[in-house]
PDB file of N, CA and C in Angstrom:
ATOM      1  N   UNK A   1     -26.128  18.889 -33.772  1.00  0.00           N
ATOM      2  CA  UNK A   1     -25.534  17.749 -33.114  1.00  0.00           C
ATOM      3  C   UNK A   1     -24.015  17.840 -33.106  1.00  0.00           C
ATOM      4  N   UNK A   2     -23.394  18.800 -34.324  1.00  0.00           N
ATOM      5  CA  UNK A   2     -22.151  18.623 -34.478  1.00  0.00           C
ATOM      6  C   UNK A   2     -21.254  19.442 -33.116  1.00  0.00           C
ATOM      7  N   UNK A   3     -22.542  20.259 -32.969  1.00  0.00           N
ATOM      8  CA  UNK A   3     -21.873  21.703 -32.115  1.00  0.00           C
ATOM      9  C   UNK A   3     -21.801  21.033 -30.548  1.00  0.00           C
ATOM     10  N   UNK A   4     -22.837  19.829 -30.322  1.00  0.00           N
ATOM     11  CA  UNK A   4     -22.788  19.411 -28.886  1.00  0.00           C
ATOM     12  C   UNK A   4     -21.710  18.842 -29.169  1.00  0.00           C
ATOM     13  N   UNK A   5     -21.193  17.507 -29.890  1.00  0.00           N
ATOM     14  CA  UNK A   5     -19.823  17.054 -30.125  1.00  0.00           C
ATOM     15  C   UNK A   5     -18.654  18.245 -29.692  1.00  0.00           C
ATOM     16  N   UNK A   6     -18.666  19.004 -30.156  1.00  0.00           N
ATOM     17  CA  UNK A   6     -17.379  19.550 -30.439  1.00  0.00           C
ATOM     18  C   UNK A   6     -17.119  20.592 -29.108  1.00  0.00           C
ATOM     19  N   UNK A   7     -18.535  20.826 -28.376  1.00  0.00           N
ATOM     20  CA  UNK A   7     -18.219  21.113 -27.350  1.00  0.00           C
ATOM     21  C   UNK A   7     -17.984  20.145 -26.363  1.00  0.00           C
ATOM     22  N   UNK A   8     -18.684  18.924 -26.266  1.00  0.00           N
ATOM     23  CA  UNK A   8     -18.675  17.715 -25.297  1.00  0.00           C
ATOM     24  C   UNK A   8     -16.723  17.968 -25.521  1.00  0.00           C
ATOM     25  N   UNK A   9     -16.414  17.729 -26.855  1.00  0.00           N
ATOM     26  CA  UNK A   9     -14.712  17.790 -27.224  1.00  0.00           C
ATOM     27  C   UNK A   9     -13.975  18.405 -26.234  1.00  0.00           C
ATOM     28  N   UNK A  10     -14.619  19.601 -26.394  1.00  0.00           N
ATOM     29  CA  UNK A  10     -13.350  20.581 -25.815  1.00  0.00           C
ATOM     30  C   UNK A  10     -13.815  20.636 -24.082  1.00  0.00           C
ATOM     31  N   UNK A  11     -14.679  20.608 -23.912  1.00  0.00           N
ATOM     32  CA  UNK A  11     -14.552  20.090 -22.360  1.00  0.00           C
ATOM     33  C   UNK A  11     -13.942  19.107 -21.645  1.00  0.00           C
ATOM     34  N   UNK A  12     -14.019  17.791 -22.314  1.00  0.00           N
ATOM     35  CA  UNK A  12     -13.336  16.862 -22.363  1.00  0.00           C
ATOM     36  C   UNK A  12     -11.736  17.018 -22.750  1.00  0.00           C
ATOM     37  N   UNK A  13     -11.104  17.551 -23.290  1.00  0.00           N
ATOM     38  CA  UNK A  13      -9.429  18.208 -23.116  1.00  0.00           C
ATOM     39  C   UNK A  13      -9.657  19.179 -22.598  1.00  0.00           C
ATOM     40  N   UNK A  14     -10.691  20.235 -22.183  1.00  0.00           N
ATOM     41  CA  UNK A  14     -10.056  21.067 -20.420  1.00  0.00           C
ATOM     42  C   UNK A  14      -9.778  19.800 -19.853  1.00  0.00           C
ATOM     43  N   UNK A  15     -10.885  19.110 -19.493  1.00  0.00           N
ATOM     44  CA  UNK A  15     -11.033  17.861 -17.808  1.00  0.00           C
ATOM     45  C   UNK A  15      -9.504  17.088 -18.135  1.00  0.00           C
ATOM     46  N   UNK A  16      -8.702  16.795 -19.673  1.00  0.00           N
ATOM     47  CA  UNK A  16      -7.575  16.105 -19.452  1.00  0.00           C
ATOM     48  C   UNK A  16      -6.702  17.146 -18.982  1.00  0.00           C
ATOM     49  N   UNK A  17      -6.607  18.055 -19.883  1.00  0.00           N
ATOM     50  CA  UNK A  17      -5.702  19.189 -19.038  1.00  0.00           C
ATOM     51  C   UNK A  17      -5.458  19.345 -17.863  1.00  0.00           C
ATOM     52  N   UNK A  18      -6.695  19.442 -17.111  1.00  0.00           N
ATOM     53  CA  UNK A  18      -6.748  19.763 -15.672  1.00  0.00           C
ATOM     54  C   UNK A  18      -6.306  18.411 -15.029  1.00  0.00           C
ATOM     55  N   UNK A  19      -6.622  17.290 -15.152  1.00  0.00           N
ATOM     56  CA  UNK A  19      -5.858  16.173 -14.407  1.00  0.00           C
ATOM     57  C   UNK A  19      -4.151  16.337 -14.692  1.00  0.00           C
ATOM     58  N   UNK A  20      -4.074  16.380 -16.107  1.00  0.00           N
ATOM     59  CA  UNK A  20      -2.444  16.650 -16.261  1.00  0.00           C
ATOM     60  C   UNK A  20      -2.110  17.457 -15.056  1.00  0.00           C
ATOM     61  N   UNK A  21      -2.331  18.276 -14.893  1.00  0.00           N
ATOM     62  CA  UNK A  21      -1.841  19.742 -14.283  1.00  0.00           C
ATOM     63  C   UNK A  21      -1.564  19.150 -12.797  1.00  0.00           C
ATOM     64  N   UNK A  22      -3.361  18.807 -12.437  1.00  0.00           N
ATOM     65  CA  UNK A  22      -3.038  18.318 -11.173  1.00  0.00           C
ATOM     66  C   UNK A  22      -1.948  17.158 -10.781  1.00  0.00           C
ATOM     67  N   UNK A  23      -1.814  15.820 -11.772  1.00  0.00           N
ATOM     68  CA  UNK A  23      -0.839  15.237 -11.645  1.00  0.00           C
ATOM     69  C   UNK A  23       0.139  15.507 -11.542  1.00  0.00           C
ATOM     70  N   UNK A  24       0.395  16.478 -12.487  1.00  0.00           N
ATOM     71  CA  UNK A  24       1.775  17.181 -11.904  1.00  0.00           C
ATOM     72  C   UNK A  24       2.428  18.168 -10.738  1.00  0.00           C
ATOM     73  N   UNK A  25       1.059  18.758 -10.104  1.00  0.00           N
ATOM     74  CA  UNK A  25       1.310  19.572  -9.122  1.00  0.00           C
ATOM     75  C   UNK A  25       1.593  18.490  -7.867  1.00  0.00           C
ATOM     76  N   UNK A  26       0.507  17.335  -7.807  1.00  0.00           N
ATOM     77  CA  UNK A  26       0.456  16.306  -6.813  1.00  0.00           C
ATOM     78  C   UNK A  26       2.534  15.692  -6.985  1.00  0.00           C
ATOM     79  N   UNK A  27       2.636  15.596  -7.920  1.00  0.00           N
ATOM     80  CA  UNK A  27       4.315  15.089  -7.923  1.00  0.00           C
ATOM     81  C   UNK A  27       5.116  15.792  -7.040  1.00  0.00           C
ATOM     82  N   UNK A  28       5.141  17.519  -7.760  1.00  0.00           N
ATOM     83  CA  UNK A  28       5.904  18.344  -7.381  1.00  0.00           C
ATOM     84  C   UNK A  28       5.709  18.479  -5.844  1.00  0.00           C
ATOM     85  N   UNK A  29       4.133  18.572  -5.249  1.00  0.00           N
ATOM     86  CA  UNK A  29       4.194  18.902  -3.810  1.00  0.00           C
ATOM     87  C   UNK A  29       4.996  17.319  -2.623  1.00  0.00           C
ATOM     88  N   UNK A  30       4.646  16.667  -3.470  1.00  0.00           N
ATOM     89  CA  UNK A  30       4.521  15.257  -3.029  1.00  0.00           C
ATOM     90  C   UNK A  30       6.482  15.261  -2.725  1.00  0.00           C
ATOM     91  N   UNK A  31       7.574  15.830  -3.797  1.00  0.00           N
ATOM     92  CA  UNK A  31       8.838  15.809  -3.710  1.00  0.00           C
ATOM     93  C   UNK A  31       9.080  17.185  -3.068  1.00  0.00           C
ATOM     94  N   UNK A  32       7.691  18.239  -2.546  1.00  0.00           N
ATOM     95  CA  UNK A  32       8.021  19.306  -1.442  1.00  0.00           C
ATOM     96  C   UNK A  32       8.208  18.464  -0.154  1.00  0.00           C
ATOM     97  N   UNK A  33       7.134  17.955   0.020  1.00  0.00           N
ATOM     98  CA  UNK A  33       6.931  17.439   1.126  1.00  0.00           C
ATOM     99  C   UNK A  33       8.157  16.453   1.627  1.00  0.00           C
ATOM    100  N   UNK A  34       8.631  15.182   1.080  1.00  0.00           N
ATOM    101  CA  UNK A  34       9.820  14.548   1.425  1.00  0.00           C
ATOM    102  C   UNK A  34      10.800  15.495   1.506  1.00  0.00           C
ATOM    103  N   UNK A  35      11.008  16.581   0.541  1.00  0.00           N
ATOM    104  CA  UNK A  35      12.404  17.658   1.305  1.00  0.00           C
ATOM    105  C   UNK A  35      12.001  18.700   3.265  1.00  0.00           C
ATOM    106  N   UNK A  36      11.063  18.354   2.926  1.00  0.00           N
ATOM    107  CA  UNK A  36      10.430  19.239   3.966  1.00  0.00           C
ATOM    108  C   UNK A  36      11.138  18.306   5.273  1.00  0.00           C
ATOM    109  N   UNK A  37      10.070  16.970   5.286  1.00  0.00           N
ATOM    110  CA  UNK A  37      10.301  15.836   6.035  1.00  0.00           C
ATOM    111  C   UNK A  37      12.082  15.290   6.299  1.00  0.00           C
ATOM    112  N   UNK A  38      13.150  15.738   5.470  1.00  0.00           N
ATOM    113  CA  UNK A  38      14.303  15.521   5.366  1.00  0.00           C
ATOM    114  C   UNK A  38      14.616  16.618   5.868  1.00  0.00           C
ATOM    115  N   UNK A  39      14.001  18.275   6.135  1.00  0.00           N
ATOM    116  CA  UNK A  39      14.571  18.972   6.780  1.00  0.00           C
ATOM    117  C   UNK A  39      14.674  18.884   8.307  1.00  0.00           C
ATOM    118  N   UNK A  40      13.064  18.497   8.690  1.00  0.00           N
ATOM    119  CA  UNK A  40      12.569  18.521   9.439  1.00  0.00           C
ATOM    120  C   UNK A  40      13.101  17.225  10.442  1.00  0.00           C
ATOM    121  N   UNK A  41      13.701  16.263  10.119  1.00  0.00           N
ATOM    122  CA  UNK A  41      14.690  15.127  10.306  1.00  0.00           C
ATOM    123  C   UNK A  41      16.190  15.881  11.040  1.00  0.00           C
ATOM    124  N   UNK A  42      16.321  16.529   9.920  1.00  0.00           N
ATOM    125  CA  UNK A  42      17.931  17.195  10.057  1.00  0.00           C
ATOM    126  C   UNK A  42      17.925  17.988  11.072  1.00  0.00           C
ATOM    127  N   UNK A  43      16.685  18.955  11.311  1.00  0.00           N
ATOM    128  CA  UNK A  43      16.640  20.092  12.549  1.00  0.00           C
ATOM    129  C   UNK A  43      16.249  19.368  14.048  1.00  0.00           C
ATOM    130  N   UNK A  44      15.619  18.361  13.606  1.00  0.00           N
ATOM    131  CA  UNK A  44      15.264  17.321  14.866  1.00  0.00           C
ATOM    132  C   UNK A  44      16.736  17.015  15.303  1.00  0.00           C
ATOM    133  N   UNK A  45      17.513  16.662  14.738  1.00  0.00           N
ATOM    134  CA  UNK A  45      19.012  16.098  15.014  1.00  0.00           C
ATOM    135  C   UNK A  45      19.797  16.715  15.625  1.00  0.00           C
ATOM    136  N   UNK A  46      19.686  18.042  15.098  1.00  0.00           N
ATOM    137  CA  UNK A  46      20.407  19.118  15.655  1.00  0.00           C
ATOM    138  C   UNK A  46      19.882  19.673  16.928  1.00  0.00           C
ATOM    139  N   UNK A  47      18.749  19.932  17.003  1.00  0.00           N
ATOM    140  CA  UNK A  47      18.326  20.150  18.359  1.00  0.00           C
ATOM    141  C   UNK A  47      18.735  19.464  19.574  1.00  0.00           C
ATOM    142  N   UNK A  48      18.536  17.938  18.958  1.00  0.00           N
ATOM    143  CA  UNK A  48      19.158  16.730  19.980  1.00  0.00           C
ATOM    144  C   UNK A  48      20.799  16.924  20.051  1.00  0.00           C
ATOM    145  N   UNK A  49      21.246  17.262  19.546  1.00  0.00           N
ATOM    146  CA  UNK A  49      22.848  17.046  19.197  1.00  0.00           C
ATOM    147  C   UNK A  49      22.986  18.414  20.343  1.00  0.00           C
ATOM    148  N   UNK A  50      22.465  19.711  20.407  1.00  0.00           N
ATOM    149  CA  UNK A  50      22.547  20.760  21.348  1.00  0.00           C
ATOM    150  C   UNK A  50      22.044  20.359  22.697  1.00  0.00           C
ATOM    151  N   UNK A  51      20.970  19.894  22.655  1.00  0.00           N
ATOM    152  CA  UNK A  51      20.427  19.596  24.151  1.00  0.00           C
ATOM    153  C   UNK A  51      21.696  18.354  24.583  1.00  0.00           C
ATOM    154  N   UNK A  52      22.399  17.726  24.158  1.00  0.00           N
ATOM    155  CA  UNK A  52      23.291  16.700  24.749  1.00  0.00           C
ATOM    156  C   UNK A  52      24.718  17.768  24.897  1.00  0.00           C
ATOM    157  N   UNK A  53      24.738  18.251  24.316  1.00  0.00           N
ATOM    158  CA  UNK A  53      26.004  19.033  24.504  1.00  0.00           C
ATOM    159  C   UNK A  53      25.700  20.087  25.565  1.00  0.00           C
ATOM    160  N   UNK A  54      24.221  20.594  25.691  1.00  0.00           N
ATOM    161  CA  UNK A  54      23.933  21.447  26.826  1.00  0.00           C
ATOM    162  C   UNK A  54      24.100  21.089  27.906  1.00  0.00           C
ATOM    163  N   UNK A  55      23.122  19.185  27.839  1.00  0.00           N
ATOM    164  CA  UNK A  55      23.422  18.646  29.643  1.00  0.00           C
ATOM    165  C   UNK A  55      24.489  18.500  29.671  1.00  0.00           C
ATOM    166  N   UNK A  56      25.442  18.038  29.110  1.00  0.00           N
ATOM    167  CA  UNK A  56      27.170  18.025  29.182  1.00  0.00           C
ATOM    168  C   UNK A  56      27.173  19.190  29.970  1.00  0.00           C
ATOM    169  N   UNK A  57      27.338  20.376  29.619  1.00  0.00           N
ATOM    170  CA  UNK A  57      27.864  21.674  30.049  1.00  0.00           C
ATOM    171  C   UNK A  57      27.356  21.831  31.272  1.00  0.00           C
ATOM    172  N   UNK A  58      25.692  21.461  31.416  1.00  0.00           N
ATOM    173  CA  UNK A  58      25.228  21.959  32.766  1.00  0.00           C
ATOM    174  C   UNK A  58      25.962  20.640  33.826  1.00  0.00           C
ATOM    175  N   UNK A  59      25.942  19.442  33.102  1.00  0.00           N
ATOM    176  CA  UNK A  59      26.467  18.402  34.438  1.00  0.00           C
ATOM    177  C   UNK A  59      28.167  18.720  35.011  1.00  0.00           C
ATOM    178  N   UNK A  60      28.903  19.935  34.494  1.00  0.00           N
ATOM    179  CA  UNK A  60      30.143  20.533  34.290  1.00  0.00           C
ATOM    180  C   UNK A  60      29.952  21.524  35.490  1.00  0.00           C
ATOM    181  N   UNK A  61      28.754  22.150  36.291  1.00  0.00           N
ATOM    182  CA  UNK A  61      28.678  23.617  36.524  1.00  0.00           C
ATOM    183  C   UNK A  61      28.517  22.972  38.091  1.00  0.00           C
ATOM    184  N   UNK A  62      29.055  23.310  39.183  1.00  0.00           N
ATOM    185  CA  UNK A  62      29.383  22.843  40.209  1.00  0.00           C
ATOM    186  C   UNK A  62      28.323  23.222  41.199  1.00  0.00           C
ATOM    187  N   UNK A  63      27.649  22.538  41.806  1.00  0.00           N
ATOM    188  CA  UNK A  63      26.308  22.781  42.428  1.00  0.00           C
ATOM    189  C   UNK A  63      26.305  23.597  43.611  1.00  0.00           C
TER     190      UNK A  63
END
């Protein structure tokens, strides 16, 4: 009986382990993802910021 205990035990701290782990991976991807989304913001901007400076240039070019 002692040996099912002590294994029920140690399965039971893998299964905490493994939530730790995952909790922490879920954080880390979770603060990938908002840098991602903040890049992906910034390159959106810039694209727009070129395409306005492009029609500028093309409304410049004499038909």
């Amino acid at each position: 009986m002692n040996a099912e205990f002590d294994t029920l035990d140690g399965k039971i701290d893998q299964f905490l382990q493994l939530c730790q782990r995952l909790k922490s991976e879920n954080k880390d991807l979770r603060l990938q993802l908002v840098s991602a989304q903040n890049e992906v913001k910034r390159l959106e901007d810039k694209v727009g910021g070129a395409a306005t400076r492009l029609e500028a240039l093309l409304g410049q070019i004499p038909e």
